[in-house]
Structures are given as structure tokens and as C-alpha cells.
N, C-alpha and C. Protein backbone atom coordinates (compact mmCIF):
# COMPACT_ATOMS: atom_id res chain seq x y z
N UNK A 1 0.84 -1.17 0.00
CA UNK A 1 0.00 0.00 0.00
C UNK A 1 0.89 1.24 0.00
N UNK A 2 0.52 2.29 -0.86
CA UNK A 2 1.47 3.39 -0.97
C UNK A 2 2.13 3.70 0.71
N UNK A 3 1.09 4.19 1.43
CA UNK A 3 0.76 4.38 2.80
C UNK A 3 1.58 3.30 4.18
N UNK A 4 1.92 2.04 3.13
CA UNK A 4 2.94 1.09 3.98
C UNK A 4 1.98 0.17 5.06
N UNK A 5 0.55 0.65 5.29
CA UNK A 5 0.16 0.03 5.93
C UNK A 5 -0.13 -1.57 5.48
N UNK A 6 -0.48 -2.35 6.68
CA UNK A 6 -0.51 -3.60 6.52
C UNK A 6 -1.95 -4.12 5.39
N UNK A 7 -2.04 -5.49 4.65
CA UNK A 7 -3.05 -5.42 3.77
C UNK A 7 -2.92 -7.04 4.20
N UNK A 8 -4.26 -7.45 4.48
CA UNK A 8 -4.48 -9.30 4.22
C UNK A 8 -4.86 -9.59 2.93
N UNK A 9 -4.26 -11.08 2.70
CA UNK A 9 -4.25 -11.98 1.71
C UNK A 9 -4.54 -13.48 1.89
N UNK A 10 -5.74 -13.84 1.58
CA UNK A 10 -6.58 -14.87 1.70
C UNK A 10 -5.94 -16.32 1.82
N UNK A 11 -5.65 -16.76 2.88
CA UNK A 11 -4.86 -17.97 3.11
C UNK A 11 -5.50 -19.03 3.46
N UNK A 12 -5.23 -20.31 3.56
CA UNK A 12 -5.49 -21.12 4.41
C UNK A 12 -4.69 -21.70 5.58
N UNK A 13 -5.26 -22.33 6.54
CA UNK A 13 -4.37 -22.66 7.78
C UNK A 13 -4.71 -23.58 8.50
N UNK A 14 -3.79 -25.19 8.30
CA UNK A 14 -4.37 -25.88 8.58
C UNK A 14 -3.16 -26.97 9.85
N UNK A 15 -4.02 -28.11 10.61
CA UNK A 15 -2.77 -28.59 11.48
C UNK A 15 -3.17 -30.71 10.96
N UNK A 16 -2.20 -30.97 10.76
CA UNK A 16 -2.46 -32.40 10.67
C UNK A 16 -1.35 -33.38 11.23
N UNK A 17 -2.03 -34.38 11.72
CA UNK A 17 -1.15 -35.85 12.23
C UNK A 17 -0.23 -36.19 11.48
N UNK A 18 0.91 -37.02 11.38
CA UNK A 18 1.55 -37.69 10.57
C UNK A 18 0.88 -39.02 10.84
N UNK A 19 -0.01 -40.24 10.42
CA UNK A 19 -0.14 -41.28 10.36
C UNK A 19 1.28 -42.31 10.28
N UNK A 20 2.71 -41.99 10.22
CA UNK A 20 3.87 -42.40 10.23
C UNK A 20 4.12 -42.30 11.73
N UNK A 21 4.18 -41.17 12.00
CA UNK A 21 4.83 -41.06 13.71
C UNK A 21 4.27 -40.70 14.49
N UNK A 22 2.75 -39.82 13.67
CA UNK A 22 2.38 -39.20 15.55
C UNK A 22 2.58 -37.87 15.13
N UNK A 23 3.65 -37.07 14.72
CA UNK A 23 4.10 -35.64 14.30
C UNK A 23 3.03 -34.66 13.85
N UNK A 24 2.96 -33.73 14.51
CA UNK A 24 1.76 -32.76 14.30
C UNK A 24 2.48 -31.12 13.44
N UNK A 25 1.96 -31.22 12.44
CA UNK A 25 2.24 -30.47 11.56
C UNK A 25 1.55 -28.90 11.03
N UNK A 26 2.18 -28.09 11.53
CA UNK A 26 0.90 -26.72 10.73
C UNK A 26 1.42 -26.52 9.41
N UNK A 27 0.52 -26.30 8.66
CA UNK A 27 0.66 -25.84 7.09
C UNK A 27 -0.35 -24.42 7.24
N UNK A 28 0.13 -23.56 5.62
CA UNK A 28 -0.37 -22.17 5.33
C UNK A 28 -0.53 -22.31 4.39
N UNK A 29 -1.25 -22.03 3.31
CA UNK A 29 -0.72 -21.46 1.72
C UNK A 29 -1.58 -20.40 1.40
N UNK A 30 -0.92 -19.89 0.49
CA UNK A 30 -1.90 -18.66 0.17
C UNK A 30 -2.64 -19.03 -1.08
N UNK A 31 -3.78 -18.10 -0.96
CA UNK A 31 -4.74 -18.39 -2.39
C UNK A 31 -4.20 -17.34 -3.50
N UNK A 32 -3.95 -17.74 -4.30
CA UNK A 32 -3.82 -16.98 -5.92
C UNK A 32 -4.98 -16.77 -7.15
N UNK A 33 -5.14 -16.01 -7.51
CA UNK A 33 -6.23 -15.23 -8.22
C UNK A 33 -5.48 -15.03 -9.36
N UNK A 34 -6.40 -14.70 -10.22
CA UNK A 34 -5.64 -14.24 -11.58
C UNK A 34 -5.24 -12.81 -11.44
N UNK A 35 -4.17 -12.07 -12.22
CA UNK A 35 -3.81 -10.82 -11.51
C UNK A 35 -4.66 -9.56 -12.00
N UNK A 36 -4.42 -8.64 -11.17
CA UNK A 36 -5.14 -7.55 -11.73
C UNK A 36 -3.98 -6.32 -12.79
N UNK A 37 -4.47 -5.28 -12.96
CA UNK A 37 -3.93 -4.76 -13.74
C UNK A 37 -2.27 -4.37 -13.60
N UNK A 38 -1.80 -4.15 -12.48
CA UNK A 38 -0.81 -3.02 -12.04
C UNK A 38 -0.11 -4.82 -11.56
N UNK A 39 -0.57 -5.72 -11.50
CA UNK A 39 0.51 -7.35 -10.79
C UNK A 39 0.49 -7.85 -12.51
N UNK A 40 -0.41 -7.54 -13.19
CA UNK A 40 -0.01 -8.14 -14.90
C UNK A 40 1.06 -7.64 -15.58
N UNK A 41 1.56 -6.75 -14.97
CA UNK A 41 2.95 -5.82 -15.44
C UNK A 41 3.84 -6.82 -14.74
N UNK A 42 4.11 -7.42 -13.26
CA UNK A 42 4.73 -7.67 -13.06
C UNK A 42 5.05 -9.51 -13.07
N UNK A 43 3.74 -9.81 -12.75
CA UNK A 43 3.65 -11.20 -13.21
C UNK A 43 3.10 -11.93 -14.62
N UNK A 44 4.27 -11.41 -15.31
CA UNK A 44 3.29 -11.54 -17.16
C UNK A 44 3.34 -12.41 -17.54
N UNK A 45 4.31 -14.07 -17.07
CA UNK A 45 3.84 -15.14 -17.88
C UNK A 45 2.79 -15.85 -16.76
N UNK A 46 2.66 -16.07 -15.58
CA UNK A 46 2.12 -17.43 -14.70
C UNK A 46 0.63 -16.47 -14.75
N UNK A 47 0.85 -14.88 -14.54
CA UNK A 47 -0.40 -14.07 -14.56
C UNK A 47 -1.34 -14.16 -13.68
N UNK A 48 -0.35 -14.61 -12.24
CA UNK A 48 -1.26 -14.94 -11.18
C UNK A 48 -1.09 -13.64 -9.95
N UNK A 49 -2.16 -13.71 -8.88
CA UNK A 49 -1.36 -12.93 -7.61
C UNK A 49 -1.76 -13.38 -6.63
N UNK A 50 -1.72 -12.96 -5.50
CA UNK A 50 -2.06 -13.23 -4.25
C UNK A 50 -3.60 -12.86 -4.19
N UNK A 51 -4.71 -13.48 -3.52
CA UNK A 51 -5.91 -13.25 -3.65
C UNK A 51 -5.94 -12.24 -2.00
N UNK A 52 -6.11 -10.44 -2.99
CA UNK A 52 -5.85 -9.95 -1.71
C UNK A 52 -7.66 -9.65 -1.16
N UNK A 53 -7.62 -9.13 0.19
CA UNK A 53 -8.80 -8.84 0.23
C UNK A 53 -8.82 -7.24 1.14
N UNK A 54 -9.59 -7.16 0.98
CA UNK A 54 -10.16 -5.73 1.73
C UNK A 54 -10.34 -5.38 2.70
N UNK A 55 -10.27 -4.60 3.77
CA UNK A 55 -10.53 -4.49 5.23
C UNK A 55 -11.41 -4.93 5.85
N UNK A 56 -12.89 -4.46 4.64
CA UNK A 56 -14.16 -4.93 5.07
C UNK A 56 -14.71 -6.15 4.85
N UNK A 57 -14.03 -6.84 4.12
CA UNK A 57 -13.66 -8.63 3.80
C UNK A 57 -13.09 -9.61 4.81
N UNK A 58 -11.97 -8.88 5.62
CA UNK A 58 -11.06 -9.75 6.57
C UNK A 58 -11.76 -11.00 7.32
N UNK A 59 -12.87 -9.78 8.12
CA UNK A 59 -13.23 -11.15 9.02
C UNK A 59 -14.11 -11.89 8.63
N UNK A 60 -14.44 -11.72 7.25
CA UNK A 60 -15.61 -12.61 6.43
C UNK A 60 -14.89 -13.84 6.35
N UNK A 61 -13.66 -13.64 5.53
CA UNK A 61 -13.00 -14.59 5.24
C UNK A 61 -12.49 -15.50 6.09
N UNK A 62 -12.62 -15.15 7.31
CA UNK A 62 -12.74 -16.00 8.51
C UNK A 62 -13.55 -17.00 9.07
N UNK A 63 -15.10 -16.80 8.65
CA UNK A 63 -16.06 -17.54 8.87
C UNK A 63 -16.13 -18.90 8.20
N UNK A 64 -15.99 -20.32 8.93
CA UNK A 64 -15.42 -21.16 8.28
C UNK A 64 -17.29 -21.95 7.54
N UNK A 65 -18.18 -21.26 7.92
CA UNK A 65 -19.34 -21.56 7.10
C UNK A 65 -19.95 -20.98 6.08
N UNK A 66 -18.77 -20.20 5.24
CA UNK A 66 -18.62 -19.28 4.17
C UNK A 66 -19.07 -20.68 2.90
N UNK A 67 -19.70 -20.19 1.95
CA UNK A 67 -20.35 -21.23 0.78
C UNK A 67 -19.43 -20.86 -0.27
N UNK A 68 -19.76 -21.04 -1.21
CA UNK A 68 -18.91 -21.26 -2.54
C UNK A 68 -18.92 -19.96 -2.93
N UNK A 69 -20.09 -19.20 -3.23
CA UNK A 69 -20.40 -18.09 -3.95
C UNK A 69 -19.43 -17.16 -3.13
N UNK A 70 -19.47 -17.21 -1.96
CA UNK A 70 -19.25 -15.98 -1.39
C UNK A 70 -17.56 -16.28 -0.99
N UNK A 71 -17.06 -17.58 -1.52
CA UNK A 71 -15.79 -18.02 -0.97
C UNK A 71 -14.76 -17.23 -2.70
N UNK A 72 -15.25 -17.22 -3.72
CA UNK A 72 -15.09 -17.08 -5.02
C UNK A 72 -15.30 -15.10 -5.44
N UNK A 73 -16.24 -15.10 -4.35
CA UNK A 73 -16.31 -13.59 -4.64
C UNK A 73 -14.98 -13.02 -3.68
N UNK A 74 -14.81 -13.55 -2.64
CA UNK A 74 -14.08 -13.03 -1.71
C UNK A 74 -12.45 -13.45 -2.79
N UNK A 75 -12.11 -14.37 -3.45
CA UNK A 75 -10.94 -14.15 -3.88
C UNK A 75 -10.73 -13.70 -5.41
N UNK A 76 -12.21 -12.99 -6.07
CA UNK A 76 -12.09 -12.52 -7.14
C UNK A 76 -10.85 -11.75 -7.03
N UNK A 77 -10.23 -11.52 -8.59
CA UNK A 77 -9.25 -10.31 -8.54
C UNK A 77 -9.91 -9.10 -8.21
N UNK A 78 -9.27 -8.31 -7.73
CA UNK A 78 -9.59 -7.05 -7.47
C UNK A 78 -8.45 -5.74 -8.00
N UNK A 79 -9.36 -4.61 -8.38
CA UNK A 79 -7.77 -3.40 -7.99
C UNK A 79 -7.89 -2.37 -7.29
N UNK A 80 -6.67 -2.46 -6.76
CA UNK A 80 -6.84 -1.46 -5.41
C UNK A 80 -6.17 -0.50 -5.84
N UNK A 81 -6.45 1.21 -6.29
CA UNK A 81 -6.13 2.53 -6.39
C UNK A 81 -4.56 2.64 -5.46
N UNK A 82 -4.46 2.25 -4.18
CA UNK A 82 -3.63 2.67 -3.06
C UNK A 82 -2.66 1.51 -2.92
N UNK A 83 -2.76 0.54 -3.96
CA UNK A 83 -1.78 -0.81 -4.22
C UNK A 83 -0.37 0.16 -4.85
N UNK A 84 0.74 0.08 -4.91
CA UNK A 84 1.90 0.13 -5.72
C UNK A 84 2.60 -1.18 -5.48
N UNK A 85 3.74 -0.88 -6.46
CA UNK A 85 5.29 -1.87 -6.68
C UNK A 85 6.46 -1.41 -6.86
N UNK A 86 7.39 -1.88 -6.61
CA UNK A 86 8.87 -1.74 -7.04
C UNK A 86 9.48 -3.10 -6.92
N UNK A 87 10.64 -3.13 -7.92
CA UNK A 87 11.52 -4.45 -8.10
C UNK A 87 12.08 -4.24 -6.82
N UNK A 88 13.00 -5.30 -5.84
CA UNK A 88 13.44 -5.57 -4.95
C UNK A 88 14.83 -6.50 -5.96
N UNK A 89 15.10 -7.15 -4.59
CA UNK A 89 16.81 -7.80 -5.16
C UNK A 89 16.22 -8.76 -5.47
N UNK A 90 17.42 -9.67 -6.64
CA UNK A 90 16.83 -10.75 -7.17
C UNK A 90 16.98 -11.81 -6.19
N UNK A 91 17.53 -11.61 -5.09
CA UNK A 91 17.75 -12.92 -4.20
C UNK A 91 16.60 -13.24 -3.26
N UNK A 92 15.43 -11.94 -3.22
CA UNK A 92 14.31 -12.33 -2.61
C UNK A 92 13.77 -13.38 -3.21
N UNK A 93 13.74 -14.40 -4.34
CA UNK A 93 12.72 -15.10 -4.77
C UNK A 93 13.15 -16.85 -4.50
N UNK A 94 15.04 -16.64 -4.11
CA UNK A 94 15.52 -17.45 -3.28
C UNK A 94 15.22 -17.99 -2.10
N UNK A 95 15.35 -19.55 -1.86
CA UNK A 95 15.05 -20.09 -0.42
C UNK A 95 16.42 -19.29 0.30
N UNK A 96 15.89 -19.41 1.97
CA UNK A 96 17.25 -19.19 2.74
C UNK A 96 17.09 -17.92 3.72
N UNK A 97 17.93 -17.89 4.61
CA UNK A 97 17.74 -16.63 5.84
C UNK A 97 18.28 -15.42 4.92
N UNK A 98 18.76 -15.37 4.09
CA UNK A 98 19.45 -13.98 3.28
C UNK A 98 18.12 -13.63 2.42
N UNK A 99 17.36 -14.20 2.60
CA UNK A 99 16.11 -13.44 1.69
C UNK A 99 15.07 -12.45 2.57
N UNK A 100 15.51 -12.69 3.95
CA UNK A 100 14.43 -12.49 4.66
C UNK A 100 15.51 -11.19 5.60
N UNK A 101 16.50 -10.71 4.76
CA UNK A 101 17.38 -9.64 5.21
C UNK A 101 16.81 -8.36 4.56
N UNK A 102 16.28 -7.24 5.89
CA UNK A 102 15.78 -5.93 5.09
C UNK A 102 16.10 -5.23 3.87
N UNK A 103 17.35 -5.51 3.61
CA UNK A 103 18.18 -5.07 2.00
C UNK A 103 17.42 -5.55 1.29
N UNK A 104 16.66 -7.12 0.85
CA UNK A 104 16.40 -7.28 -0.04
C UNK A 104 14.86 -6.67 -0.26
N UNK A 105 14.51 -5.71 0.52
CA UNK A 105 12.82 -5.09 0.07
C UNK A 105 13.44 -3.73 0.08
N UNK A 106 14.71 -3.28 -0.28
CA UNK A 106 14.99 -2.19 -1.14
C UNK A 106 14.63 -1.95 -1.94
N UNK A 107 13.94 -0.65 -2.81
CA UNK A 107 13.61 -0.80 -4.09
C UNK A 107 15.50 -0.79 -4.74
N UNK A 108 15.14 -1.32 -6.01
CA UNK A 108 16.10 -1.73 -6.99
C UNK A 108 16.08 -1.01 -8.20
N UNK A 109 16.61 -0.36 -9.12
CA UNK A 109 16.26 0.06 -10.34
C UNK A 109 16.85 -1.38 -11.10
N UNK A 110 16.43 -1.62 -12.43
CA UNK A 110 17.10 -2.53 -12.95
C UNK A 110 16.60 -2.12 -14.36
N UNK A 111 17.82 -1.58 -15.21
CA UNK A 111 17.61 -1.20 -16.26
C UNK A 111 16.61 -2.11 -17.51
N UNK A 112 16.56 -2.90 -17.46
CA UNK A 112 15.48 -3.88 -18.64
C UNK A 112 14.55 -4.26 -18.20
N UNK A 113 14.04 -3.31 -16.47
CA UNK A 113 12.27 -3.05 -16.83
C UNK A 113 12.15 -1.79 -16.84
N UNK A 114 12.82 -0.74 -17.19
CA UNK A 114 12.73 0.71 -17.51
C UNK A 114 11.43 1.06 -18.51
N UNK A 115 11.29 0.18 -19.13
CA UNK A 115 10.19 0.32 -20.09
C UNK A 115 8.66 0.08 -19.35
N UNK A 116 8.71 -0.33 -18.24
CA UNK A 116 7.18 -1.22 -17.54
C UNK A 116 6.40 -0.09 -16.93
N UNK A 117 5.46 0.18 -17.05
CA UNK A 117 4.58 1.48 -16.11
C UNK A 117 3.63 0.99 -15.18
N UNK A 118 5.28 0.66 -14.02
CA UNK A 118 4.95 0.41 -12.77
C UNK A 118 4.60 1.24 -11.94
N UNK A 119 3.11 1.75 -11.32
CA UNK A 119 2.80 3.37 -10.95
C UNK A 119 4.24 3.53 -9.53
């Protein structure tokens, strides 16, 4: 968000047994949407994004007796006016503790997307 404030993105969150040992496991993943205008600049072949949602969405998306219609509307693409981007380092897209070092959410210039009208 231009503004830096925080924005949710429609996940799931789940805990399961290992039937092998006993081992109790949490998993996350996030939901992906097809992208909207200003993430199609940046994600132009897979053309996917994060299925974000809205303030007034959050705790909807919480309700675990949410139906289909309203589970599909909640991760339609959307575009948000107050969304921006900038490239970061290329080592953010790397596994590893060096990705998760504040340097790499520097913005970056990188001359061969000079051409992209990233707002």
C-alpha cells in the first residue's frame, strides 16, 4: 500500500497428524487469483497474484461456514487505487535466511524493466 500500511491476503491454515509417527504439523498457503492490472505488469507469464482482500472482507473470510459463492467472490481479482510496486533484489525469490534480510525489500532500479509502467 502506498501508505505502507498492513493489507491481508486470503490464506489457508491448517494442522495435521503424521499417520507415520504421531508428528503434528501446521501448514499455510496462500490463495492466488488471476492478476489484476498493475501485478499483470509484473507477473506476465504465470499471470497470477495473491488473492488480496479488503478491510471490510477480513473477518468474512474467517467464517469457516462461508459457501462457494461468497468463498469465489471473496478471492475474485480485485484493484486497489492505493496498491503500488517496485523491483526488490533478485535474491528475494531465493530459499534461505538472506532473503528475509531488510536489503532485499529495497527498491532496486534494474535497467530492462525501464520500459514497464509500474505506478
Amino acid at each position: 500500500m502506498r501508505d505502507h500500511r498492513p493489507f491481508a491476503i486470503a490464506g489457508l491454515y491448517s494442522s495435521w497428524t503424521s499417520p507415520n509417527d504421531g508428528s503434528v504439523y501446521k501448514t499455510f498457503s496462500l490463495i492466488t487469483t488471476a492478476s489484476n492490472e498493475l501485478m499483470s505488469i509484473i507477473h506476465n507469464e504465470k499471470r497470477r497474484m495473491p488473492a488480496l482482500l479488503r478491510e471490510s472482507e477480513e473477518q468474512l473470510w474467517l467464517d469457516r461456514e462461508l459457501d462457494r459463492t461468497s468463498i469465489e467472490s471473496l478471492i475474485a481479482t480485485k484493484e486497489f487505487s492505493d496498491l503500488t510496486a517496485h523491483s526488490v533484489a533478485r535474491r528475494v525469490s531465493t530459499r534461505g535466511p538472506e532473503t528475509f534480510n531488510p536489503e532485499t525489500q529495497t527498491p532496486v532500479e534494474y535497467p530492462e524493466l525501464s520500459h514497464l509502467a509500474i505506478p
